[in-house]
N, C-alpha and C. Protein backbone atom coordinates (compact mmCIF):
# COMPACT_ATOMS: atom_id res chain seq x y z
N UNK A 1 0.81 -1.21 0.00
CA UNK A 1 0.00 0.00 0.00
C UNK A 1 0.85 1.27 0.00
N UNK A 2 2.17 1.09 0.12
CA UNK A 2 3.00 2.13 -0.17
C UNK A 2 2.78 3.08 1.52
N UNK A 3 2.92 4.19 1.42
CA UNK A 3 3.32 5.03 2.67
C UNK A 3 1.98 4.82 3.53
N UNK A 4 1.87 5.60 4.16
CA UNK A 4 0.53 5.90 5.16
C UNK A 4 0.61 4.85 6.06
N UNK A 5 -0.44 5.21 7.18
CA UNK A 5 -0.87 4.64 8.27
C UNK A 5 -2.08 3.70 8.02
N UNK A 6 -2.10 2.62 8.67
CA UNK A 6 -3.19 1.54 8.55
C UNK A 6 -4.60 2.01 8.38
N UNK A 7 -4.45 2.36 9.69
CA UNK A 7 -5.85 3.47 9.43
C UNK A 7 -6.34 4.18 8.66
N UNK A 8 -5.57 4.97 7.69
CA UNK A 8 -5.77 5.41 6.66
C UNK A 8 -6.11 4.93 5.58
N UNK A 9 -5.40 3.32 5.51
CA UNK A 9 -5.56 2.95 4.11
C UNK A 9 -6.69 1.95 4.03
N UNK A 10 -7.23 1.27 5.26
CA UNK A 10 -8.17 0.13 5.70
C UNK A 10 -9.37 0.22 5.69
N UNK A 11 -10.26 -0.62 5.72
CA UNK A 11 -11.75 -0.30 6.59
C UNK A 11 -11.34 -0.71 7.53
N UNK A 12 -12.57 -0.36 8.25
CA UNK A 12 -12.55 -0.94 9.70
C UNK A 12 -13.04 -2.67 9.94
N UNK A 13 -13.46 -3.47 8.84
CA UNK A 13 -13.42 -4.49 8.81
C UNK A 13 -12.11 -5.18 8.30
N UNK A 14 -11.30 -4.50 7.38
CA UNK A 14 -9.83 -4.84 7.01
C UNK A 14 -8.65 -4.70 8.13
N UNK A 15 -8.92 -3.85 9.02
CA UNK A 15 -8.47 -3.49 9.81
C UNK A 15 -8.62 -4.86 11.14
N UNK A 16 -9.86 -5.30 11.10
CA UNK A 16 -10.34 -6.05 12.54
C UNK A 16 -9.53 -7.34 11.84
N UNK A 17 -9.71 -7.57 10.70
CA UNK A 17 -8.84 -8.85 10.27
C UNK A 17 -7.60 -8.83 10.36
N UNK A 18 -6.92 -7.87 10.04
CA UNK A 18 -5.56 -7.44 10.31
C UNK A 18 -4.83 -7.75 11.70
N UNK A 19 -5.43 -7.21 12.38
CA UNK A 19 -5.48 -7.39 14.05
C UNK A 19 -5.29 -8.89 14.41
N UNK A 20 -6.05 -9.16 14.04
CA UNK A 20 -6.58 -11.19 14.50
C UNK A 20 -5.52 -11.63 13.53
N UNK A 21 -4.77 -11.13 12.04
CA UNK A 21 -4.03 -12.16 11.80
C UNK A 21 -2.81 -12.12 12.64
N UNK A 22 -2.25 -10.97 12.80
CA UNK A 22 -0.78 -10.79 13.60
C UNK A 22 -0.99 -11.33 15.01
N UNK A 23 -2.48 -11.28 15.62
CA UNK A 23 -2.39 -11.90 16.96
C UNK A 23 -2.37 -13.58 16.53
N UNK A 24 -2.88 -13.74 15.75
CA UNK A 24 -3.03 -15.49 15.42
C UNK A 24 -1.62 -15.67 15.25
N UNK A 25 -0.52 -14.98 14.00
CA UNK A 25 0.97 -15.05 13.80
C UNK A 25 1.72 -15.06 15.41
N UNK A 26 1.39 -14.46 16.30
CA UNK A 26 2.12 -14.61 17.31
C UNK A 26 1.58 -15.74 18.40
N UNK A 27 0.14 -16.28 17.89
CA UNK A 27 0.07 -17.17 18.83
C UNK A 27 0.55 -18.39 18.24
N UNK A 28 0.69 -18.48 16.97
CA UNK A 28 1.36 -20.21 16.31
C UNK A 28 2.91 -19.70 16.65
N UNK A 29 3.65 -18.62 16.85
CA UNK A 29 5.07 -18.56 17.57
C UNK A 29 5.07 -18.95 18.76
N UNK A 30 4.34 -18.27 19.29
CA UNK A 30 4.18 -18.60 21.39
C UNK A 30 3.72 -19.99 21.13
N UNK A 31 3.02 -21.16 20.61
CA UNK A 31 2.85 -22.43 20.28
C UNK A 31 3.95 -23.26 19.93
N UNK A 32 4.56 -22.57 18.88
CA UNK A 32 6.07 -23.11 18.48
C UNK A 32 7.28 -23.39 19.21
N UNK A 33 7.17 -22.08 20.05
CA UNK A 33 8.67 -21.93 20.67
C UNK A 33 8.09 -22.27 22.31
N UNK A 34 6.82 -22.17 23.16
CA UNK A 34 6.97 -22.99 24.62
C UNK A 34 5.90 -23.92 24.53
N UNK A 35 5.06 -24.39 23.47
CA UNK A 35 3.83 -24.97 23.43
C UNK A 35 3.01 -24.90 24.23
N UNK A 36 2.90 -23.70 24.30
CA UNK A 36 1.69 -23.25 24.73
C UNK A 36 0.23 -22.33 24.41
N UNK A 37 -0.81 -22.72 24.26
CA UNK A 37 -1.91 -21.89 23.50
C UNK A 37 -2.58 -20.47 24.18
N UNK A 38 -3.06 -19.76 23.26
CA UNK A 38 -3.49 -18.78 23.62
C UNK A 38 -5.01 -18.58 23.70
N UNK A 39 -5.32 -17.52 24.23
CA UNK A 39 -6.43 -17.03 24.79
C UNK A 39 -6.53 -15.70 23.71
N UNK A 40 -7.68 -15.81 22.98
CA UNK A 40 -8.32 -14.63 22.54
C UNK A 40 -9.68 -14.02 23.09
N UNK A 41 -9.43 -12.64 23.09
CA UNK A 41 -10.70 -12.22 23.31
C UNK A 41 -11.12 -11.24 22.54
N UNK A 42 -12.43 -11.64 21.80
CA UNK A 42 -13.26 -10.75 20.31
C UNK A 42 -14.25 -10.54 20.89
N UNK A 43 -14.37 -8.88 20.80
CA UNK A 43 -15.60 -8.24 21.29
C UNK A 43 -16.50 -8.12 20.15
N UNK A 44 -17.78 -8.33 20.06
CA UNK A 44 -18.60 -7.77 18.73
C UNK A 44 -18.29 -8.35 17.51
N UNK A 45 -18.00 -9.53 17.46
CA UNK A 45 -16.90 -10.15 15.94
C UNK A 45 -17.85 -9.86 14.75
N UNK A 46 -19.20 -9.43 14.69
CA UNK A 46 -20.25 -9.20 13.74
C UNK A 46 -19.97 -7.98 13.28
N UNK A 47 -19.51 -7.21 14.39
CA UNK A 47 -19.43 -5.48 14.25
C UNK A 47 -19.17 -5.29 13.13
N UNK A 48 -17.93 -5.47 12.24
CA UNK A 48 -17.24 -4.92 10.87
C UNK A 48 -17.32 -5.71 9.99
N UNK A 49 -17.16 -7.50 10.62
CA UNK A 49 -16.92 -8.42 10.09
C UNK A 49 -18.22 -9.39 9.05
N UNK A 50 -18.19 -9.56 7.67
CA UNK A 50 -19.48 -9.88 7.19
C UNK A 50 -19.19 -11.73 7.60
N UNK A 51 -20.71 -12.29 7.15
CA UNK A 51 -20.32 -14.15 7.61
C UNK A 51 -19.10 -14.15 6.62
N UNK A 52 -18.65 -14.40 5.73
CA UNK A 52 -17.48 -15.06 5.25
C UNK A 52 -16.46 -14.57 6.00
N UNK A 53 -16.00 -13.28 6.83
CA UNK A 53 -14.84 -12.94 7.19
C UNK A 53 -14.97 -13.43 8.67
N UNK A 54 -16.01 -13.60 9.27
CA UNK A 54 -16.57 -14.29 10.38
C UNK A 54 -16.10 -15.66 10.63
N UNK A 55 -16.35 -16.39 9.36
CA UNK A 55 -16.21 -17.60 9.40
C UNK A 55 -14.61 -18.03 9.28
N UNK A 56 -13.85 -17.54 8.65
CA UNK A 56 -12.50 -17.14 8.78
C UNK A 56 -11.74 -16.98 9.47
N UNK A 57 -12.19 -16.26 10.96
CA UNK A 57 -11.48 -15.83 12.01
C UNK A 57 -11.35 -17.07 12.69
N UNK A 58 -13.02 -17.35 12.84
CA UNK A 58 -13.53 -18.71 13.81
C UNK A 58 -12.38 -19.76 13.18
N UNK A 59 -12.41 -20.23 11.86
CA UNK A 59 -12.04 -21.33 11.71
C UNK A 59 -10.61 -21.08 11.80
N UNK A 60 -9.62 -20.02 11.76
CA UNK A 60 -8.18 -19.80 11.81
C UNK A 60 -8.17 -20.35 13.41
N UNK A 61 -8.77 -19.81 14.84
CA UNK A 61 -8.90 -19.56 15.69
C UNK A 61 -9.14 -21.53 16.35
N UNK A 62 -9.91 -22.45 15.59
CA UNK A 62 -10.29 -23.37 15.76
C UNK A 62 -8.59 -24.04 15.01
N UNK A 63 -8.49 -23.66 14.37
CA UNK A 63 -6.75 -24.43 13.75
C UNK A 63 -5.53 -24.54 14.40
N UNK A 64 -5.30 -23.16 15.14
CA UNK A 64 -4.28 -22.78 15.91
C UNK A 64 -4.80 -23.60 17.78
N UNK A 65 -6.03 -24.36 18.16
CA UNK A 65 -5.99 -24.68 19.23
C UNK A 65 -6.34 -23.63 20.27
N UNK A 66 -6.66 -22.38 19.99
CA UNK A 66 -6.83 -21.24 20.85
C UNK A 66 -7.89 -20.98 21.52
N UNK A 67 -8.45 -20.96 23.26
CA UNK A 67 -9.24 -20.80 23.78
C UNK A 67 -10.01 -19.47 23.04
N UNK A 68 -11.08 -19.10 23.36
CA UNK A 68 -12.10 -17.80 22.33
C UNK A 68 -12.54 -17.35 23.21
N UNK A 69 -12.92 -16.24 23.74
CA UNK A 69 -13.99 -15.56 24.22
C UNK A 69 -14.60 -14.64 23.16
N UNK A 70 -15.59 -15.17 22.42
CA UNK A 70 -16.19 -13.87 21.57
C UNK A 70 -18.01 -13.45 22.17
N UNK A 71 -17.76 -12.38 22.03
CA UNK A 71 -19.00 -11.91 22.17
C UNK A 71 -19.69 -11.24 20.99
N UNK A 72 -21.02 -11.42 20.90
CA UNK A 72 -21.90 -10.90 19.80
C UNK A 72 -23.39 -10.54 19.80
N UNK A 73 -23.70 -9.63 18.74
CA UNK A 73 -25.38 -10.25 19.13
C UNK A 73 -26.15 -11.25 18.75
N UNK A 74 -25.94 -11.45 17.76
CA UNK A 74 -25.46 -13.20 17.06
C UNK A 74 -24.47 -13.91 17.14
N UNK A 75 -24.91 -15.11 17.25
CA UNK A 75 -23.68 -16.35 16.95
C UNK A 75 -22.76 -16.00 15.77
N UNK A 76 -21.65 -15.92 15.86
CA UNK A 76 -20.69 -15.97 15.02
C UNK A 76 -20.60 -16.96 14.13
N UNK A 77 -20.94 -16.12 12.69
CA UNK A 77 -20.87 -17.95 11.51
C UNK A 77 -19.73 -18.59 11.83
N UNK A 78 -19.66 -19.50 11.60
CA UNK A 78 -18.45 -20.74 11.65
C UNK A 78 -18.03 -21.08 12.88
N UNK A 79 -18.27 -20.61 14.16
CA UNK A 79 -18.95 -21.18 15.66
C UNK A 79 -19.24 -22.94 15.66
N UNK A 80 -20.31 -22.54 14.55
CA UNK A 80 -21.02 -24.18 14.25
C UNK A 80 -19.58 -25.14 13.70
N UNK A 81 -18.86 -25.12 12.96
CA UNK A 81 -17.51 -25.97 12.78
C UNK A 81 -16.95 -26.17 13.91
N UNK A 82 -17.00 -25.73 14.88
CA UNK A 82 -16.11 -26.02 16.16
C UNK A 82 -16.57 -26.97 17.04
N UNK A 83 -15.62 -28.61 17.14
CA UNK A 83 -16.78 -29.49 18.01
C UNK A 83 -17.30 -28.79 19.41
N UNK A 84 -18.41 -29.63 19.74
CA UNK A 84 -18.92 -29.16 20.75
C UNK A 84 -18.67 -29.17 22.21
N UNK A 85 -17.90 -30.28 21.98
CA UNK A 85 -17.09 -29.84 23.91
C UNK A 85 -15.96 -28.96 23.60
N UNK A 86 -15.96 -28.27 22.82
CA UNK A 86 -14.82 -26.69 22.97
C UNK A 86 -16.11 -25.77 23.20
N UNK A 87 -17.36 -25.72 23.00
CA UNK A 87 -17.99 -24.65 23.13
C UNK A 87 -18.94 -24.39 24.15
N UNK A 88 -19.05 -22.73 24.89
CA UNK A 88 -20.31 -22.78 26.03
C UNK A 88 -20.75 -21.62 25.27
N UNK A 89 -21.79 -21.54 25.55
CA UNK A 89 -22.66 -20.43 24.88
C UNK A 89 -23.32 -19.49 26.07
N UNK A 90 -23.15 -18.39 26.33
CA UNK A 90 -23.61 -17.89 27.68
C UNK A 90 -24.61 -16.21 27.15
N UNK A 91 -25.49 -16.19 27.77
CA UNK A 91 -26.42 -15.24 27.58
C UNK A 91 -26.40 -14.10 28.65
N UNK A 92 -26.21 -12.98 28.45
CA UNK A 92 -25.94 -12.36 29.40
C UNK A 92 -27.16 -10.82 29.29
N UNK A 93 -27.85 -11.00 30.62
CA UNK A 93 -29.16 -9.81 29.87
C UNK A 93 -29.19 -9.15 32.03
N UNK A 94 -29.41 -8.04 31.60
CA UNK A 94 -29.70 -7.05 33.10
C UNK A 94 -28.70 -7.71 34.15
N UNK A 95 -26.79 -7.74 33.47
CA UNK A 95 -26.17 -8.08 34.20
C UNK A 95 -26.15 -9.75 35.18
N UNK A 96 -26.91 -10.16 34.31
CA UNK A 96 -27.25 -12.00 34.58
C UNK A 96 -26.68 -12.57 33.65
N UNK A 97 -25.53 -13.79 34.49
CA UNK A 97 -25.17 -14.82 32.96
C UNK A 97 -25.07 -15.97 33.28
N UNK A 98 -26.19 -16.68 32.12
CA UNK A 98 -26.57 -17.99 32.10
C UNK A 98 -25.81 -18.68 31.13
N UNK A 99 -25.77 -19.91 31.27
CA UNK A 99 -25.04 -21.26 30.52
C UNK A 99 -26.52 -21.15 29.57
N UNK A 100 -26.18 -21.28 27.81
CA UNK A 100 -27.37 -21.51 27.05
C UNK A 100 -27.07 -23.00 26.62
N UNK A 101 -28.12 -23.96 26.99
CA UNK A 101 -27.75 -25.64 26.59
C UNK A 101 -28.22 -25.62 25.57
């Protein structure tokens, strides 16, 4: 992209992918070099992100072995690819949070 700042040259959905790949790049290093996995945490992953770039994150995120905390107002597409004893689904309404079975 030649000169400028990220911000400048991105959306803000190019941007949220951007983010998640260099954190994913440093979590298959921190994997590599003490084997150990990481912990992400995605606020709003719907916010910028359309289902195909959605589904992308999830499934990079499901490859690398990495615990998730995402939050949304919807389920995040590609959620559903992830077996089901990796996943809890929790509902959280007037500061109450329930396990959704």
């Amino acid at each position: 992209y030649g000169d400028g700042a990220v911000l400048d040259r991105l959306s803000r959905g190019q941007q949220k992918l951007f983010v998640v790949a260099l954190q994913v790049a440093q979590a298959v290093v921190l994997k590599q070099q003490t084997g150990r996995n990481s912990l992400f945490l995605l606020d709003d992953l719907g916010a910028e992100l359309d289902a195909g770039n959605q589904d992308k994150v999830m499934a990079l995120l499901g490859e690398i072995d990495a615990q998730a905390f995402v939050t949304a107002i919807q389920e995040p597409v590609g959620v559903g690819n992830w077996p089901a004893e990796r996943l809890r689904r929790f509902h959280v309404k007037h500061g109450e949070v329930r396990e959704v079975v």
